[in-house]
C-alpha atoms as a PDB file:
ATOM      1  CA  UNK A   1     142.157  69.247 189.626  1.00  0.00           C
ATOM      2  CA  UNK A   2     141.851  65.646 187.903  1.00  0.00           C
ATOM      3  CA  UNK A   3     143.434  62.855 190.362  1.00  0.00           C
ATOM      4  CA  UNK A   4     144.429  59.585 188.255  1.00  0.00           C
ATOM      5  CA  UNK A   5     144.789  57.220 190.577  1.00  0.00           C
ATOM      6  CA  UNK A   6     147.305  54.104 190.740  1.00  0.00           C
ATOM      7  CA  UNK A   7     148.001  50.898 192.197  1.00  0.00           C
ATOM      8  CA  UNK A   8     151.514  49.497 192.459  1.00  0.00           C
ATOM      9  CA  UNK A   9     152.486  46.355 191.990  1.00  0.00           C
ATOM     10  CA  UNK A  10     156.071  45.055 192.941  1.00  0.00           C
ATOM     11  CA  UNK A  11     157.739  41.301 193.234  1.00  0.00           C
ATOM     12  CA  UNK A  12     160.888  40.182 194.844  1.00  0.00           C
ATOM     13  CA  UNK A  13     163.955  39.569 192.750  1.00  0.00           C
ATOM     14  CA  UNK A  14     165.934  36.573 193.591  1.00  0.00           C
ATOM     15  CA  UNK A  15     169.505  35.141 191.775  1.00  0.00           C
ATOM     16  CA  UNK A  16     168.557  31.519 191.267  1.00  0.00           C
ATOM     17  CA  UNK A  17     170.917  30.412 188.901  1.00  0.00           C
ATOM     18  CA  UNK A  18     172.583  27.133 189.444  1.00  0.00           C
ATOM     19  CA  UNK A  19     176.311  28.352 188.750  1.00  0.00           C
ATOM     20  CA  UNK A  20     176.006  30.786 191.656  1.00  0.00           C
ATOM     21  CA  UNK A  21     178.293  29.262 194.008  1.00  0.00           C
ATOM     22  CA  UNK A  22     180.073  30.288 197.270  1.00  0.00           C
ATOM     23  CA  UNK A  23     183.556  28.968 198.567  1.00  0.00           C
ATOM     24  CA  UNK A  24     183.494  28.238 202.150  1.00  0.00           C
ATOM     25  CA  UNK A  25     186.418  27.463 204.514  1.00  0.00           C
ATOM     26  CA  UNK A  26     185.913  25.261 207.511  1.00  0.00           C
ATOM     27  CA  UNK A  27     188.069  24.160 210.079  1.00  0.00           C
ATOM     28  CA  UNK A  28     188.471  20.666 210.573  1.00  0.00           C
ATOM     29  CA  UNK A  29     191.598  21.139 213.466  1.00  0.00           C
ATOM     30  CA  UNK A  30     193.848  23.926 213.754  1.00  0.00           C
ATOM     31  CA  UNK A  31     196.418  21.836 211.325  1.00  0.00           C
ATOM     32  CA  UNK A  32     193.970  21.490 208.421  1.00  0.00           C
ATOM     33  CA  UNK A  33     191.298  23.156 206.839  1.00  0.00           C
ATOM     34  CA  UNK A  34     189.265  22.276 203.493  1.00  0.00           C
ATOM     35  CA  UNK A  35     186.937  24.245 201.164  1.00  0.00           C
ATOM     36  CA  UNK A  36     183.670  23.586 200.556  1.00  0.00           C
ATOM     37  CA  UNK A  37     181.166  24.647 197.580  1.00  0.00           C
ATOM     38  CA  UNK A  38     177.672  25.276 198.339  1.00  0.00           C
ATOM     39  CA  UNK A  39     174.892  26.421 196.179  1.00  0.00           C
ATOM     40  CA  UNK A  40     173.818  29.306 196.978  1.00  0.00           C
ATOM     41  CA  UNK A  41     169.725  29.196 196.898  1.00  0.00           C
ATOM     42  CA  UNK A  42     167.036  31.919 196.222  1.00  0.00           C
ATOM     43  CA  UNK A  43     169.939  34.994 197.372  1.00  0.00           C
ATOM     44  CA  UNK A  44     167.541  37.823 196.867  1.00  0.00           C
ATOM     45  CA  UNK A  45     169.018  41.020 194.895  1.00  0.00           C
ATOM     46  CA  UNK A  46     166.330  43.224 195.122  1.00  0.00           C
ATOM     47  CA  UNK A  47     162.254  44.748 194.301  1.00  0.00           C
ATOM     48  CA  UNK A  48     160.714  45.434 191.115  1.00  0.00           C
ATOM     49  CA  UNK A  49     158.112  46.798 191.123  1.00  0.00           C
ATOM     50  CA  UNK A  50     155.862  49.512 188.994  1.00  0.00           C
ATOM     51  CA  UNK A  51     152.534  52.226 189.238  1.00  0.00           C
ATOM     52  CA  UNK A  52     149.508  50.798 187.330  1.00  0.00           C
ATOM     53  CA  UNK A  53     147.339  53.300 186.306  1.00  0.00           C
ATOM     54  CA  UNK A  54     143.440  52.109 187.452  1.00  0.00           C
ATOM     55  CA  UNK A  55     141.880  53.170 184.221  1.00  0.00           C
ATOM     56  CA  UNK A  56     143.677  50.558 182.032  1.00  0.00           C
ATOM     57  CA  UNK A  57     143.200  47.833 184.442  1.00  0.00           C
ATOM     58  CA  UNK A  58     139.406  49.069 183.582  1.00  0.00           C
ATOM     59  CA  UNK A  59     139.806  48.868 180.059  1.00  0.00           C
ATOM     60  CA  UNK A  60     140.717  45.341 180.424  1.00  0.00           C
ATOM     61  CA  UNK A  61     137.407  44.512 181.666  1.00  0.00           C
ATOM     62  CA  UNK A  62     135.733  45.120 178.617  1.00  0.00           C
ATOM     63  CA  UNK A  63     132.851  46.957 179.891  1.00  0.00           C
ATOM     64  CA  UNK A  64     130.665  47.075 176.836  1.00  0.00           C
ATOM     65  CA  UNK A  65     130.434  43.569 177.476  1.00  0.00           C
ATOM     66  CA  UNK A  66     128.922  43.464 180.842  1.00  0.00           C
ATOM     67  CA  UNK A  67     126.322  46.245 179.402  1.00  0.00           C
ATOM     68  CA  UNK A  68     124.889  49.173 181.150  1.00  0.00           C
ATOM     69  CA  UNK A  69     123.035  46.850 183.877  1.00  0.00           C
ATOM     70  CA  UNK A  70     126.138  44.882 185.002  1.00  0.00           C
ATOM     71  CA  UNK A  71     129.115  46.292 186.425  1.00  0.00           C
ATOM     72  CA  UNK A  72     132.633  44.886 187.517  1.00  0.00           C
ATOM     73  CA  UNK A  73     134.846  45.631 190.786  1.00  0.00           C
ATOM     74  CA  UNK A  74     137.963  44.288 191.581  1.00  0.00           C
ATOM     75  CA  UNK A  75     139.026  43.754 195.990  1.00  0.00           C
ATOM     76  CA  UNK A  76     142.281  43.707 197.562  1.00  0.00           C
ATOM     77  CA  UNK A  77     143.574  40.924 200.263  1.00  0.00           C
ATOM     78  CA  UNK A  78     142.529  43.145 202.746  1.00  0.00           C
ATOM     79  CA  UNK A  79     138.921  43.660 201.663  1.00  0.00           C
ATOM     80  CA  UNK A  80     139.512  47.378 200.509  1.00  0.00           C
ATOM     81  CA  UNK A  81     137.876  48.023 196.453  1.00  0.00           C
ATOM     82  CA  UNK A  82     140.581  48.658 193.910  1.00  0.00           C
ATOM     83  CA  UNK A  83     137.712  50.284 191.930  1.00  0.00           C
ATOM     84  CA  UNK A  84     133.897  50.395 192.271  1.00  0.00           C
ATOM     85  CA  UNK A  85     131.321  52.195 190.441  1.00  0.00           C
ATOM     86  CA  UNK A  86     129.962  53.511 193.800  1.00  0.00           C
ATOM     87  CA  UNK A  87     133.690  54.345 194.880  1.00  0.00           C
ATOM     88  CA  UNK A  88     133.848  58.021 195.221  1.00  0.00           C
ATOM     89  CA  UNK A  89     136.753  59.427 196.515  1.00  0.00           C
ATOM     90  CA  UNK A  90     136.878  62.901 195.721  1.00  0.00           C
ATOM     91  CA  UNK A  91     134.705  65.387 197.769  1.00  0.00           C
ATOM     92  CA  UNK A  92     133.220  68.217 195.706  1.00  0.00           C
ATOM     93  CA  UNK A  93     134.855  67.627 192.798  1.00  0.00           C
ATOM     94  CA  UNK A  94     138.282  68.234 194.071  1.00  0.00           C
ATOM     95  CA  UNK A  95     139.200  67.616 197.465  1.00  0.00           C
ATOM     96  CA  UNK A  96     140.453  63.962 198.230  1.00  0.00           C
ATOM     97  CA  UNK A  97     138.531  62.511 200.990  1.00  0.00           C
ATOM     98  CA  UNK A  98     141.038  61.132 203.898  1.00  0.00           C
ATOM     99  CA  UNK A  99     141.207  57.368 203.482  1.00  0.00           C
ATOM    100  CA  UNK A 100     139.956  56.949 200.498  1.00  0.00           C
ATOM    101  CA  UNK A 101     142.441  54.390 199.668  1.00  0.00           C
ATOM    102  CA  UNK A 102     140.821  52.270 202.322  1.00  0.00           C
ATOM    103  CA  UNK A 103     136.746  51.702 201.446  1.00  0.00           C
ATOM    104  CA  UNK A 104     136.083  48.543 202.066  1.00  0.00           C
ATOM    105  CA  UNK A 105     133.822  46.598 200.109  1.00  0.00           C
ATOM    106  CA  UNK A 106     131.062  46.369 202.377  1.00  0.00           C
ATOM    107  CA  UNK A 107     131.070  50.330 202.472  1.00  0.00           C
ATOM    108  CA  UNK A 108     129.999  50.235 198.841  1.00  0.00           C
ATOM    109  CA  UNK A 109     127.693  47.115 198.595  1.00  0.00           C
ATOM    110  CA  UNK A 110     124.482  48.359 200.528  1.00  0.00           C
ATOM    111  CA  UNK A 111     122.391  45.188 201.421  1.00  0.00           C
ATOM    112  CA  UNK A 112     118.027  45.941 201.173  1.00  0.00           C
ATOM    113  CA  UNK A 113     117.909  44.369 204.619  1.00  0.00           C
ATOM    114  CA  UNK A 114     116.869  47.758 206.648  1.00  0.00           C
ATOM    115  CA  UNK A 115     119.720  47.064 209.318  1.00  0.00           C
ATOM    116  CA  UNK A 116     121.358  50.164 211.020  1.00  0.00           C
ATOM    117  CA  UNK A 117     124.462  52.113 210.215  1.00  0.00           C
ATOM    118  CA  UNK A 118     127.396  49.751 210.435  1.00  0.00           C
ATOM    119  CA  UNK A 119     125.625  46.645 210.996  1.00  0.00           C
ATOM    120  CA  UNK A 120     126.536  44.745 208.264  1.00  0.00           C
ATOM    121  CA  UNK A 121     124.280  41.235 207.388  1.00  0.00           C
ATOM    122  CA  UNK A 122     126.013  38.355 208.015  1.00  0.00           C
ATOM    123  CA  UNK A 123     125.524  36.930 204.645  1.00  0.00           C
ATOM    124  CA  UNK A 124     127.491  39.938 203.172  1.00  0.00           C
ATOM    125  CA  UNK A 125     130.486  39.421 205.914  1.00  0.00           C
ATOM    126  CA  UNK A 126     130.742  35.759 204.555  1.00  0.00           C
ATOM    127  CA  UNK A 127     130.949  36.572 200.540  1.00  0.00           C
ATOM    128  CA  UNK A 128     133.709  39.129 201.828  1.00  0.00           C
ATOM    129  CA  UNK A 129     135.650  36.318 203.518  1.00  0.00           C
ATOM    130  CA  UNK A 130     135.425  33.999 200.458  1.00  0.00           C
ATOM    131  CA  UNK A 131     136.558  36.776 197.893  1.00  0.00           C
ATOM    132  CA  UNK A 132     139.445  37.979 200.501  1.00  0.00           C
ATOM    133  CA  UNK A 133     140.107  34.489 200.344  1.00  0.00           C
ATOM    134  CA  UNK A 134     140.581  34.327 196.613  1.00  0.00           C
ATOM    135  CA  UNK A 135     138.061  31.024 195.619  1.00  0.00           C
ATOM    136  CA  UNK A 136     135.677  30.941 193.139  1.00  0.00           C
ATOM    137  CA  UNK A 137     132.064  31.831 193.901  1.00  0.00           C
ATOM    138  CA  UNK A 138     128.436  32.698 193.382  1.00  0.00           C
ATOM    139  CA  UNK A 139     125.789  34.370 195.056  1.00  0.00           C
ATOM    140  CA  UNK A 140     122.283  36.789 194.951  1.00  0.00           C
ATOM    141  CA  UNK A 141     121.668  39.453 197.800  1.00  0.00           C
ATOM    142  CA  UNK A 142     119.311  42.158 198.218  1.00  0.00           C
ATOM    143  CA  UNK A 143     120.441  45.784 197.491  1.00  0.00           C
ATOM    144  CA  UNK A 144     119.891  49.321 197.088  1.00  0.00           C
ATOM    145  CA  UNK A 145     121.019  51.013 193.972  1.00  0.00           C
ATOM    146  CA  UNK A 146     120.943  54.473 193.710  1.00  0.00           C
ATOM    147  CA  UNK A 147     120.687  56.602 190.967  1.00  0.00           C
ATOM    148  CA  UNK A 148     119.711  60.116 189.011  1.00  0.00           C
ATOM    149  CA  UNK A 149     122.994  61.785 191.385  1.00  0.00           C
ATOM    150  CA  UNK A 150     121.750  60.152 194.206  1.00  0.00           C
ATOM    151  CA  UNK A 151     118.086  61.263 194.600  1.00  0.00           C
ATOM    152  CA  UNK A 152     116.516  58.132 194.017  1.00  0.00           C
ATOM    153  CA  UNK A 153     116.750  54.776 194.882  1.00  0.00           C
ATOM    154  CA  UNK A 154     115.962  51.088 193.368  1.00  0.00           C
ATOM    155  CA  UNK A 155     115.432  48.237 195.256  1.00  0.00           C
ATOM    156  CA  UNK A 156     117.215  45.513 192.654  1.00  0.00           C
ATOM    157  CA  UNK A 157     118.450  41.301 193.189  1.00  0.00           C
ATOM    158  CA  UNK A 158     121.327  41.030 192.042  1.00  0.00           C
ATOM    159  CA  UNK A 159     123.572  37.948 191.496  1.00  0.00           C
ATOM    160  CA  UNK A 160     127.197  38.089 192.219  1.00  0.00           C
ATOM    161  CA  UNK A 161     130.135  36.301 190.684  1.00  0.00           C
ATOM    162  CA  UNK A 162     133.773  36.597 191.982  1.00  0.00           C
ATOM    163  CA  UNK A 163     137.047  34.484 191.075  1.00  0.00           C
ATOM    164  CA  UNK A 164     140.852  35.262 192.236  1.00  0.00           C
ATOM    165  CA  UNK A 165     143.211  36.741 189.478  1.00  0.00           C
ATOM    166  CA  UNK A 166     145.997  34.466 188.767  1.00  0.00           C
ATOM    167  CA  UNK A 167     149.411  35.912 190.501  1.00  0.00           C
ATOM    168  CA  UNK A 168     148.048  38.837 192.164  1.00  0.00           C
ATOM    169  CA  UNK A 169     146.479  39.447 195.505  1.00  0.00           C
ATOM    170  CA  UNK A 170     143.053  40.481 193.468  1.00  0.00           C
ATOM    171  CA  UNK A 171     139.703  39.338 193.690  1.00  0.00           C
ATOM    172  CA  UNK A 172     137.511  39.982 190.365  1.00  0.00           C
ATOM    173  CA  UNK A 173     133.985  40.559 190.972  1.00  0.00           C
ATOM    174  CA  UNK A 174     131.107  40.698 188.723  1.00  0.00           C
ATOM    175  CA  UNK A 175     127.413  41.800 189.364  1.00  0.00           C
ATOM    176  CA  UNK A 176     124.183  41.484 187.805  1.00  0.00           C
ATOM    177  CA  UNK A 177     120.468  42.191 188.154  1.00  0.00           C
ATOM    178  CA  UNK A 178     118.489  38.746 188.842  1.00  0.00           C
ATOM    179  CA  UNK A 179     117.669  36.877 185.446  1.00  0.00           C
ATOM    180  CA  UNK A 180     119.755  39.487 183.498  1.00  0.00           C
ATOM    181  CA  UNK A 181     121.644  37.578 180.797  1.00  0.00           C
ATOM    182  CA  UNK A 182     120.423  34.354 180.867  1.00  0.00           C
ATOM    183  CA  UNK A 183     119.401  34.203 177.318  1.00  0.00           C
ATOM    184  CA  UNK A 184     121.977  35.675 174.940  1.00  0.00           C
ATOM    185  CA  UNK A 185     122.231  35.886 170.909  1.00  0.00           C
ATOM    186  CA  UNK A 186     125.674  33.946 170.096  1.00  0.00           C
ATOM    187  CA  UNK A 187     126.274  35.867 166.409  1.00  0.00           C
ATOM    188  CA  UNK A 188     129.588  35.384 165.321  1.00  0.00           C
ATOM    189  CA  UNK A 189     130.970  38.849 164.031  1.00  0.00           C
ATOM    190  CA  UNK A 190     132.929  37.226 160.957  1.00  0.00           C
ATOM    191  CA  UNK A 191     129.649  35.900 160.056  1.00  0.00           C
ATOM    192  CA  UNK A 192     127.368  38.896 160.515  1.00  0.00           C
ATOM    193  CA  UNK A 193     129.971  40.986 158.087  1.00  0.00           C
ATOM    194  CA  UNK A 194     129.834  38.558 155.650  1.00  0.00           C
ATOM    195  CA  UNK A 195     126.704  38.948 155.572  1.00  0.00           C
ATOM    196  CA  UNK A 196     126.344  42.119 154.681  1.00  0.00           C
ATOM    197  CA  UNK A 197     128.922  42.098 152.321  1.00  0.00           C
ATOM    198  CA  UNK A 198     126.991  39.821 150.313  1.00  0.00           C
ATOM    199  CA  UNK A 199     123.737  42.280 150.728  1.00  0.00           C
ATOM    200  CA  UNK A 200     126.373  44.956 149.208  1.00  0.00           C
ATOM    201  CA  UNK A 201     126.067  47.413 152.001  1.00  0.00           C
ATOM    202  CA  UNK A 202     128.660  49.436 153.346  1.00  0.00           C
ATOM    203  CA  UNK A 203     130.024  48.734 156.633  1.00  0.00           C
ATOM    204  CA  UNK A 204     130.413  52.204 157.596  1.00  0.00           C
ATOM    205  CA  UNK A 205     126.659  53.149 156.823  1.00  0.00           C
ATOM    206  CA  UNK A 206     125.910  51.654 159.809  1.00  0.00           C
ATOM    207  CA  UNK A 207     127.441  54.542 161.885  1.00  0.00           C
ATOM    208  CA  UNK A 208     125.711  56.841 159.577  1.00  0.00           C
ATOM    209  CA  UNK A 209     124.276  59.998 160.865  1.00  0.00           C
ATOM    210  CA  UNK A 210     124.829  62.133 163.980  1.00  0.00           C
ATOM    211  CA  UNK A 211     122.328  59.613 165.985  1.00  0.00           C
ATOM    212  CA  UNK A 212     124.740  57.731 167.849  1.00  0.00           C
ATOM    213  CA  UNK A 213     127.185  58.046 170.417  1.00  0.00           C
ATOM    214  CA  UNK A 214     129.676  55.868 172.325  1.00  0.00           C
ATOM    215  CA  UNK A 215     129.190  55.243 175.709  1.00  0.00           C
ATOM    216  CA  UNK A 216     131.754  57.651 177.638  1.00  0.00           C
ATOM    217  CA  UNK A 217     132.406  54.620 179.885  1.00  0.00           C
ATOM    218  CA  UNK A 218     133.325  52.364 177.090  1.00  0.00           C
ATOM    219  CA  UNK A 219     136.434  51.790 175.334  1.00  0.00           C
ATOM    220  CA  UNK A 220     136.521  49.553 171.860  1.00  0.00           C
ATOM    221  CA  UNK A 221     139.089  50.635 170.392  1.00  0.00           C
ATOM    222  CA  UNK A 222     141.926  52.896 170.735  1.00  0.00           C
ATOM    223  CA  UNK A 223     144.824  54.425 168.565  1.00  0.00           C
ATOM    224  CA  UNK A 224     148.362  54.553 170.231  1.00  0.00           C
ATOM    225  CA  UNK A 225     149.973  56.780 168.988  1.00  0.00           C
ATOM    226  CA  UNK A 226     147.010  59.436 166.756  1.00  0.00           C
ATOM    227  CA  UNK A 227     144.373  61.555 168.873  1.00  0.00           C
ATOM    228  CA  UNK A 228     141.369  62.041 167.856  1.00  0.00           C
ATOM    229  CA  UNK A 229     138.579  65.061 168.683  1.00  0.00           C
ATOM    230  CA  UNK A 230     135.594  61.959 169.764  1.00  0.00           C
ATOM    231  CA  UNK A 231     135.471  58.702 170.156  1.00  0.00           C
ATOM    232  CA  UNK A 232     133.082  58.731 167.476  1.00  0.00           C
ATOM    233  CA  UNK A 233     135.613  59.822 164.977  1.00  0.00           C
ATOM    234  CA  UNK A 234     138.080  57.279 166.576  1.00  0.00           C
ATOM    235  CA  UNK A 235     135.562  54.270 165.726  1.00  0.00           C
ATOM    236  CA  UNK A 236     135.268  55.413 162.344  1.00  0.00           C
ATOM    237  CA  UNK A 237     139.067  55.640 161.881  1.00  0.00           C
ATOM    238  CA  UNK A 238     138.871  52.070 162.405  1.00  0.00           C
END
C-alpha cells in the first residue's frame, strides 16, 4: 500500500456586498408602523474548502536549494509537523501508526542534551512557542541526527530559521548545520549560458553520459501533461 497524505484547507464564505439589503418592519404604536433598510453585514453563506496533497506543498520548497545538508519542515498552530524528514508514519512499510497525524515537533527534533525520555529542554519548549506563535526567528541547538536506517548517529549544531506563512495557520521552518552556507557563489544562470554559448559547447553535453542522476528527493522540473520513464529523461526533455 502507498498512503499520500493530505492536508485540507477551508475558509468561510461570507455575502458582503453592499446592495444586500433587508426590509424590516417596526412598530412604532399599534396605529403606525414604518420600514426600515439595514445593511446586512458579513451574512455568511457557507465553507470552501479543499485536500492539498503534502508532496506539492514540498515541491514548493525547492529542495535542491537547501542541498542535501539542510532540510525544511513546516508546523501547525497546534505544534503538530505538517511534514518532517524524520516524520515517519507508516510502521513496516504499510501499517499507519495511530496518531500519526499528531507528532509534535518536539517528537522529531531530538536535542544532544542527554535528558530522559520526555523531558524536553527548555530552550526547545520556547522556539516551539515562538513558531506556534507565527513570528519570525532564529536560533542554534544541539542535536542528534541519525542516519545509515537508523544505526548510527551524528552529533551536529545546527541553526534554525522559522517565519509564519502569510494567510495560513503555518509555520515554515528551515535547518542547517552550523557555518553551512555562509559563503555562497552568486552566478547568474543567464550569464553562465552565455557563456558557454560563446565557448560553442552544447548545453546538453553537460548531462552527457550515464554518470549522473537526479536526486530522487528533488524536483526541477516537471511536464504536465507527458510522462516520462526517469527523471533523467525528463531533464533532458527540457
Amino acid at each position: 500500500n502507498v498512503y499520500q497524505f493530505m492536508t485540507t484547507v477551508s475558509m468561510p464564505i461570507y455575502d458582503r456586498r453592499e446592495n444586500a439589503l433587508i426590509n424590516l418592519t417596526t412598530d412604532i404604536n399599534p396605529a403606525a408602523k414604518i420600514n426600515l433598510q439595514v445593511t446586512r453585514i458579513a451574512n455568511i453563506l457557507g465553507v470552501a474548502g479543499t485536500d492539498v496533497p503534502i508532496n506539492e506543498i514540498k515541491k514548493l520548497l525547492s529542495p535542491f536549494t537547501l542541498g542535501v545538508n539542510g532540510y525544511a519542515f513546516i508546523v501547525t498552530n497546534n505544534g503538530y509537523v505538517l511534514f518532517h524528514p524524520d516524520f515517519r508514519p507508516i510502521f513496516q512499510g504499510y501499517i499507519l501508526k495511530p496518531a500519526y497525524n499528531s507528532v509534535d515537533m518536539i517528537e522529531v527534533e531530538l536535542l544532544d542534551d542527554d535528558r530522559p525520555a520526555r523531558d524536553f529542554n527548555p530552550v526547545l519548549m520556547t522556539i516551539r512557542d515562538s513558531i506556534i506563535n507565527q513570528s519570525t526567528g532564529s536560533k542554534w541547538m544541539l542535536v542528534k541526527n541519525h542516519f545509515d536506517e537508523m544505526k548510527r548517529v551524528a552529533r551536529v549544531k545546527r541553526q534554525y530559521y522559522w517565519t509564519a506563512i502569510k494567510k495560513t495557520p503555518f509555520t515554515l521552518v528551515i535547518s542547517y548545520p552550523e557555518q553551512y552556507g555562509v559563503s555562497h557563489m552568486d552566478i547568474r544562470a543567464d550569464q553562465e549560458i552565455h557563456r558557454i554559448s560563446i565557448k560553442g559547447t552544447n548545453l546538453r553535453s553537460v548531462f552527457s553520459g550515464k554518470r549522473w542522476k537526479i536526486h530522487p528527493d528533488w524536483l526541477f522540473c516537471k511536464h504536465s501533461n507527458r510522462t516520462f520513464k526517469t527523471p533523467e529523461i525528463e531533464l533532458l526533455y527540457f
